[in-house]
N, C-alpha and C. Protein backbone atom coordinates (compact mmCIF):
# COMPACT_ATOMS: atom_id res chain seq x y z
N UNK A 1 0.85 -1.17 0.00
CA UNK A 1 0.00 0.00 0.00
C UNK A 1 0.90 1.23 0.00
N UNK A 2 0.47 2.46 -0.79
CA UNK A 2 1.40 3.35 -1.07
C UNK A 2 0.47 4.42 -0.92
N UNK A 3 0.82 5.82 -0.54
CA UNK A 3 -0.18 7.31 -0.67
C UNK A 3 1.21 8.15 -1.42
N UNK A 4 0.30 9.29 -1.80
CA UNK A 4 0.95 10.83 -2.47
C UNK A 4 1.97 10.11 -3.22
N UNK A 5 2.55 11.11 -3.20
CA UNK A 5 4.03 11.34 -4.51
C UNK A 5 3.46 9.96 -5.30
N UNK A 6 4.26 8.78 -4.68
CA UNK A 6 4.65 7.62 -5.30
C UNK A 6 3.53 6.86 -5.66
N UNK A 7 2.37 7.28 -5.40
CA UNK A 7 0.68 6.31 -5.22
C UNK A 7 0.04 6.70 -6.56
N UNK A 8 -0.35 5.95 -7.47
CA UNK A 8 -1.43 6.26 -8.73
C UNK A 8 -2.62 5.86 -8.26
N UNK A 9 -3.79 6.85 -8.12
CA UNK A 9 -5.16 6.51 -8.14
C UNK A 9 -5.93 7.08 -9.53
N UNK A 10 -6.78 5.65 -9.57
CA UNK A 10 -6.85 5.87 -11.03
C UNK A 10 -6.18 5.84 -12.48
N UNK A 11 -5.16 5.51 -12.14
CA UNK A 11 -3.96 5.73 -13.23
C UNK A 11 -3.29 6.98 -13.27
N UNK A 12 -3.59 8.00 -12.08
CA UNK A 12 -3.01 9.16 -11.98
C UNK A 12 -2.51 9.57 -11.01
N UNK A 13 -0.89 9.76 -10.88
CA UNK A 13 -0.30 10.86 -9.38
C UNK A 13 -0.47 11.92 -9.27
N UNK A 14 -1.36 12.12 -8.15
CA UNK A 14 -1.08 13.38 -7.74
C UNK A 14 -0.25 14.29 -6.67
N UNK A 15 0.88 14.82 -7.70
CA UNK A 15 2.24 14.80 -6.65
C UNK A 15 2.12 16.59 -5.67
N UNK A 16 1.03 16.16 -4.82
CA UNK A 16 1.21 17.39 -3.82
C UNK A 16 0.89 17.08 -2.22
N UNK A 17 1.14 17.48 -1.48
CA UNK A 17 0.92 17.01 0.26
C UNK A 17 -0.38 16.87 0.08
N UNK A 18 -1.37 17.84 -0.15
CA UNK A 18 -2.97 17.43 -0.01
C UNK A 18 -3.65 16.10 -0.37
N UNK A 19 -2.66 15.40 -1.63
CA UNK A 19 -3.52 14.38 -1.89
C UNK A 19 -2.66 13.16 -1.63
N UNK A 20 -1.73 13.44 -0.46
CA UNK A 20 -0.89 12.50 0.37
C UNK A 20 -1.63 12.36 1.35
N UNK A 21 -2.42 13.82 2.08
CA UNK A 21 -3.19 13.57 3.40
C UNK A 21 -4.73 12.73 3.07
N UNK A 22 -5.19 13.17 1.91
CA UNK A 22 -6.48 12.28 1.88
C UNK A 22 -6.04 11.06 1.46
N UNK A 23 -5.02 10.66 0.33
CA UNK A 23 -5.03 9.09 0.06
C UNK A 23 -4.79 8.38 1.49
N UNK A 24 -3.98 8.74 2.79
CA UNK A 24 -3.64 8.44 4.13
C UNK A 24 -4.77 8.25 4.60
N UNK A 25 -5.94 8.73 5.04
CA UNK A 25 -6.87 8.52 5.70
C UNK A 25 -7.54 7.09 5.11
N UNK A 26 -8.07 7.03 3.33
CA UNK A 26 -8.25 5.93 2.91
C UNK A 26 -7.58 4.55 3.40
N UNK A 27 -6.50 4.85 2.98
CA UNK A 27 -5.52 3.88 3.11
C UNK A 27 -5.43 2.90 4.63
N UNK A 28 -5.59 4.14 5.56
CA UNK A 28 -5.74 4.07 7.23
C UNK A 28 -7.03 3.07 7.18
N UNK A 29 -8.30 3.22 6.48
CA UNK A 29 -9.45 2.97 6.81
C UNK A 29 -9.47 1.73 6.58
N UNK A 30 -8.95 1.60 4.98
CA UNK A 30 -8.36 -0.09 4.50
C UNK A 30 -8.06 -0.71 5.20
N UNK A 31 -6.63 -0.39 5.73
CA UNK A 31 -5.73 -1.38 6.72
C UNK A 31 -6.56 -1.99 7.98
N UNK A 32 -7.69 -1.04 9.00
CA UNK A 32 -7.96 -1.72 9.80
C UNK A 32 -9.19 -1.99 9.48
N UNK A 33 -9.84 -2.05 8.37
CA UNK A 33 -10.95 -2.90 8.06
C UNK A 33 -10.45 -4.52 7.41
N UNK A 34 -8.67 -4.43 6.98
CA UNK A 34 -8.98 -5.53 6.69
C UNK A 34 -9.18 -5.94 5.34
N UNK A 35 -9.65 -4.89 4.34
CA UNK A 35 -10.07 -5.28 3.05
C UNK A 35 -10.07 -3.77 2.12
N UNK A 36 -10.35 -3.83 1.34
CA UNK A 36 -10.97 -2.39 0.54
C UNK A 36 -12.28 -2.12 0.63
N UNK A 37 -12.46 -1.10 1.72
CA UNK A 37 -13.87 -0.70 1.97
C UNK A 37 -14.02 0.63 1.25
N UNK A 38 -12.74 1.49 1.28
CA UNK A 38 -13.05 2.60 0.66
C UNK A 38 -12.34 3.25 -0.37
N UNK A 39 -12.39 4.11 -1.37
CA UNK A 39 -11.49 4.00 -2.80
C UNK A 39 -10.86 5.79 -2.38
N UNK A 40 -10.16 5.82 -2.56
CA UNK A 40 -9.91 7.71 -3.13
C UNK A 40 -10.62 7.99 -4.13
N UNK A 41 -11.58 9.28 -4.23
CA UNK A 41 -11.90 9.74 -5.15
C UNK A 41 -12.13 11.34 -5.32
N UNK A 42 -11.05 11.77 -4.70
CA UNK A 42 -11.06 13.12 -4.38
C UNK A 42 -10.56 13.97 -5.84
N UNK A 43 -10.80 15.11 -5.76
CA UNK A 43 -10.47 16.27 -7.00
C UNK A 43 -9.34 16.27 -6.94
N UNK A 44 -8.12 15.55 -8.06
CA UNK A 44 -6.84 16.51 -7.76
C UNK A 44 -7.16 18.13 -7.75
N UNK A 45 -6.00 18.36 -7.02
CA UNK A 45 -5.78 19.94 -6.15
C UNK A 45 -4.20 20.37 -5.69
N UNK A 46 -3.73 21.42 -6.14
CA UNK A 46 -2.54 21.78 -5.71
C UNK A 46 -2.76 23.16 -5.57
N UNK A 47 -1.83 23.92 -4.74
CA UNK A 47 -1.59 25.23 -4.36
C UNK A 47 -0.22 25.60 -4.39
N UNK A 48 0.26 26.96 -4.87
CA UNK A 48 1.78 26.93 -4.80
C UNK A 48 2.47 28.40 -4.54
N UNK A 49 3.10 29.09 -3.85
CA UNK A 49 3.11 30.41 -3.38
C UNK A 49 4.70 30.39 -4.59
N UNK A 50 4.39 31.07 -5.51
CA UNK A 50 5.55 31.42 -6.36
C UNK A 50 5.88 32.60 -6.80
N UNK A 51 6.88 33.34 -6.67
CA UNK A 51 7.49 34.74 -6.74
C UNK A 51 6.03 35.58 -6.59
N UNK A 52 5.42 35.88 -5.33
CA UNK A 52 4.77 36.59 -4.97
C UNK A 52 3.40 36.34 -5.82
N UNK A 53 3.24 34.95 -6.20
CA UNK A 53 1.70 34.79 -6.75
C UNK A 53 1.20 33.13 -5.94
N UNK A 54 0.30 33.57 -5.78
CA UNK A 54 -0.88 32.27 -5.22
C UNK A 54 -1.64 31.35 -6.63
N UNK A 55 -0.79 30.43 -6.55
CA UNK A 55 -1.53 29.70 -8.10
C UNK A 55 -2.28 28.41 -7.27
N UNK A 56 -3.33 28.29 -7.80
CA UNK A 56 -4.05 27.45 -7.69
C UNK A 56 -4.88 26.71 -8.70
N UNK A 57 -4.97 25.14 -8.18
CA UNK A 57 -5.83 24.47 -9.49
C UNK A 57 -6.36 23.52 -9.08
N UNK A 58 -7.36 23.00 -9.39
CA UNK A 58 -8.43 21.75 -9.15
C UNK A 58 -8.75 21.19 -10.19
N UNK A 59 -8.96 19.72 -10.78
CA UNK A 59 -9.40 19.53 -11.41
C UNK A 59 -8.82 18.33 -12.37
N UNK A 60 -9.21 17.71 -13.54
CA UNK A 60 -8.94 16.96 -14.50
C UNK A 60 -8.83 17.79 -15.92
N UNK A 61 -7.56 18.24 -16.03
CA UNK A 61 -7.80 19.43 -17.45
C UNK A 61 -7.35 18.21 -18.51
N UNK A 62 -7.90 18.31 -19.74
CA UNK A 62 -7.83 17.33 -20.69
C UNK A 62 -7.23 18.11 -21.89
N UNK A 63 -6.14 17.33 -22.77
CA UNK A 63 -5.33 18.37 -23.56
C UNK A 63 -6.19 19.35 -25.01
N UNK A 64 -7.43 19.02 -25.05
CA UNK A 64 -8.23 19.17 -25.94
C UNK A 64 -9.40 20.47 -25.14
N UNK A 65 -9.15 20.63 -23.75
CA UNK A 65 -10.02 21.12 -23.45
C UNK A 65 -9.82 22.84 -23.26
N UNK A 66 -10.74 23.61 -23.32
CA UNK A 66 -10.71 25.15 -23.79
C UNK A 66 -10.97 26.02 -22.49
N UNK A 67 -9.70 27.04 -22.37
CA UNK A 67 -9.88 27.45 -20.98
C UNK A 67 -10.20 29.31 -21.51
N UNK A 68 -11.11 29.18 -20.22
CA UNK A 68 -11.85 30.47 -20.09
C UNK A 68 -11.62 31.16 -19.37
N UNK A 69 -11.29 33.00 -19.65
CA UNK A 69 -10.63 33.84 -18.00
C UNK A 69 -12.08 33.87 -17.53
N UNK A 70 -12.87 33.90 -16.20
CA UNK A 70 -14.14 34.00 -16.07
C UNK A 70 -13.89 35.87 -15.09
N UNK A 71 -12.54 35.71 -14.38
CA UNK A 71 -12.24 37.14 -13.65
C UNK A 71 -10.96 37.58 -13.89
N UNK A 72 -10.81 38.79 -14.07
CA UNK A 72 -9.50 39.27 -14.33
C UNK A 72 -8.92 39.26 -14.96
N UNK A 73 -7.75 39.23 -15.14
CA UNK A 73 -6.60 39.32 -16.30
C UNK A 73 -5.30 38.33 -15.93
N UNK A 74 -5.12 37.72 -16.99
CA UNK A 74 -3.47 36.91 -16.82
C UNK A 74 -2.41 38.20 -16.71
N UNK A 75 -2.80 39.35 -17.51
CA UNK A 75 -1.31 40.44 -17.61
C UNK A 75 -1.17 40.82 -16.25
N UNK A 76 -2.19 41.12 -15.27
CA UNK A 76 -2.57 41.76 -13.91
C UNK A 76 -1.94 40.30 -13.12
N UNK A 77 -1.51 39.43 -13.57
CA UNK A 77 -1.47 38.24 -12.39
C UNK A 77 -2.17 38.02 -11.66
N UNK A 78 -3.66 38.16 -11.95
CA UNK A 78 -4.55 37.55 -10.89
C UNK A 78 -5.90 37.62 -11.75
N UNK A 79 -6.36 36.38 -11.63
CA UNK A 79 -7.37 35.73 -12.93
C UNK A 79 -7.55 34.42 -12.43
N UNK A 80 -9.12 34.10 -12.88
CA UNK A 80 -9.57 33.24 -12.26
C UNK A 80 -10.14 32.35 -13.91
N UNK A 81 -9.54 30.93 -13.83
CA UNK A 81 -10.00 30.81 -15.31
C UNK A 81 -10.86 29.24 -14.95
N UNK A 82 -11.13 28.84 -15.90
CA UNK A 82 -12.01 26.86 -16.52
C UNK A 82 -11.56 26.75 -17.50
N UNK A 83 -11.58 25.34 -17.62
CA UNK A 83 -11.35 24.82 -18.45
C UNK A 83 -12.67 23.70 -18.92
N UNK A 84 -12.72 23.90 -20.16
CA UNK A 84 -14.77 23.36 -20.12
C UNK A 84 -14.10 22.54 -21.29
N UNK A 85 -14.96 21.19 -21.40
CA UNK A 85 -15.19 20.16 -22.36
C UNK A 85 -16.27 19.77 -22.34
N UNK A 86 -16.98 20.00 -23.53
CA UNK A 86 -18.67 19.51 -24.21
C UNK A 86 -19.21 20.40 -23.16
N UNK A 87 -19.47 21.61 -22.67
CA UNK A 87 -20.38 22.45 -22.11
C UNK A 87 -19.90 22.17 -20.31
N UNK A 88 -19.31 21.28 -20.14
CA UNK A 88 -19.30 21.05 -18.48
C UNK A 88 -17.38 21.30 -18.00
N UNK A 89 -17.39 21.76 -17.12
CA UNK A 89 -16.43 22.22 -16.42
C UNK A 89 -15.23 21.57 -15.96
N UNK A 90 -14.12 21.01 -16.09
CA UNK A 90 -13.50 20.18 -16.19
C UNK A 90 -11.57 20.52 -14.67
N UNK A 91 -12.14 21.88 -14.86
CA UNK A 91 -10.67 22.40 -13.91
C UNK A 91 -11.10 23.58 -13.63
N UNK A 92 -10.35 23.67 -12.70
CA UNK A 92 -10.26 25.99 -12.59
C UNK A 92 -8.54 25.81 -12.34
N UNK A 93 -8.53 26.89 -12.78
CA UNK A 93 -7.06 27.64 -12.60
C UNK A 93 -7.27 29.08 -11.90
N UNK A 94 -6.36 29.36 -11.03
CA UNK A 94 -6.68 30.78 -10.17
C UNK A 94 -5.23 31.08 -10.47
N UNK A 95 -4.64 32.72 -10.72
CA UNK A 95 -3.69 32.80 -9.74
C UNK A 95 -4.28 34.08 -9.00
N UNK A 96 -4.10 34.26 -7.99
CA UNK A 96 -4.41 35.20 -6.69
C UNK A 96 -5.38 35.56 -6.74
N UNK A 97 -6.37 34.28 -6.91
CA UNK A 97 -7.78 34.96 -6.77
C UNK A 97 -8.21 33.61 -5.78
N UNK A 98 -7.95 33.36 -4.43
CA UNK A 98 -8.04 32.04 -3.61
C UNK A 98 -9.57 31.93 -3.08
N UNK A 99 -10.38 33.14 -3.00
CA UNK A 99 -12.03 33.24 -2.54
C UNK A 99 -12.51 32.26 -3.92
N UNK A 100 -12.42 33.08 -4.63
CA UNK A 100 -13.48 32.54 -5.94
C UNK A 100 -12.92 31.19 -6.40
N UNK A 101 -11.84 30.83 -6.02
CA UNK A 101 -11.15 29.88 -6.57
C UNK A 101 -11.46 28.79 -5.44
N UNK A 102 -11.96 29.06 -4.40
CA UNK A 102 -12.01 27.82 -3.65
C UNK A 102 -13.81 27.15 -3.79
N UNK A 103 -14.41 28.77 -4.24
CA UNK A 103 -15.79 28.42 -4.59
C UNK A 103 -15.79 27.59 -5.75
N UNK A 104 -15.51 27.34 -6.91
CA UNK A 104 -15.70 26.89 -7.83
C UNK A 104 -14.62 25.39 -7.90
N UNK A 105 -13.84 25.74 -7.01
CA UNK A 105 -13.02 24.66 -6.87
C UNK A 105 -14.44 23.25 -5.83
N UNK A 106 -15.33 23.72 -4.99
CA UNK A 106 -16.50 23.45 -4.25
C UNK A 106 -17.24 22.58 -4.98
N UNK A 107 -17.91 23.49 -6.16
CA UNK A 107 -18.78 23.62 -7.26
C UNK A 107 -18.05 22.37 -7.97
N UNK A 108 -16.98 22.36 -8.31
CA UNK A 108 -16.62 21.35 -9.53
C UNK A 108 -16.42 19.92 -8.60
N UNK A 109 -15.90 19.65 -7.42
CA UNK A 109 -15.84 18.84 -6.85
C UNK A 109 -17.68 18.10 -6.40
N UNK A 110 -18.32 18.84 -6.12
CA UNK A 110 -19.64 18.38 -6.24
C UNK A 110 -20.01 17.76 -7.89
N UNK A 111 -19.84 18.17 -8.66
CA UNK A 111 -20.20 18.26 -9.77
C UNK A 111 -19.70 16.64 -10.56
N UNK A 112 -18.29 16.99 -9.90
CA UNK A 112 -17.67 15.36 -9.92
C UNK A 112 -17.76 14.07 -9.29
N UNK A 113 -18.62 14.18 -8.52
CA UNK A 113 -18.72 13.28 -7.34
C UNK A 113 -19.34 12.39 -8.00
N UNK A 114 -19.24 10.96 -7.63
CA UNK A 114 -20.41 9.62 -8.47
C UNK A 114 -21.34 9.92 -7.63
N UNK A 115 -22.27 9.74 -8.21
CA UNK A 115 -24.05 9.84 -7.63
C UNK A 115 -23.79 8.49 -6.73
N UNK A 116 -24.37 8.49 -5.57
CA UNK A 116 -25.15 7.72 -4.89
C UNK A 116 -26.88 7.54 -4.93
N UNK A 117 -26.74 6.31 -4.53
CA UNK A 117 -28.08 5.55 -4.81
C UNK A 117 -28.97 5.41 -3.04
């Protein structure tokens, strides 16, 4: 059993502490149940404080898919963008916009979730 950096869920790493702390809790839940009771299925998500900008991103961006500024400006360094495939929402990209970016970061994680029955 493996979490973060070195762990593929889904066929995908996601190499940041956040999705080291949630694959850990899974993983935790596994071990003392004994079996696979529960899967990761969280939003990749990273945050990164770089030469005085707050970049942020959520999401599954696909290389085909078309990104939109929805606030601000890239020249201003602070813009809040999506990335949409077939009409539905697929990522956000922020840099220094962390309010609106955690809302829609909310929004898309609901949006992604498998339906329960």
């Amino acid at each position: 059993m493996a979490v973060g950096d070195v762990a593929r869920v889904a066929g995908t790493r996601a190499e940041h502490w956040t999705s080291a702390t949630e694959q850990a809790a899974v993983a935790a839940r596994n071990l003392l149940a004994g079996s696979t009771v529960a899967t990761h299925r969280a939003l990749p998500y990273f945050w990164s404080d770089q030469y005085g900008v707050r970049i942020q991103f959520a999401g599954r961006r696909g290389p085909t898919d078309t990104p939109r500024v929805l606030e601000g400006s890239p020249d201003d360094r602070s813009f809040l963008a999506c990335y949409e495939r077939g009409g539905r929402t697929t990522a956000v990209l922020a840099l220094n916009r962390p309010r609106p970016f955690m809302r829609h970061r909310r929004e898309l994680a609901r949006a992604t979730q498998p339906a329960t029955t």
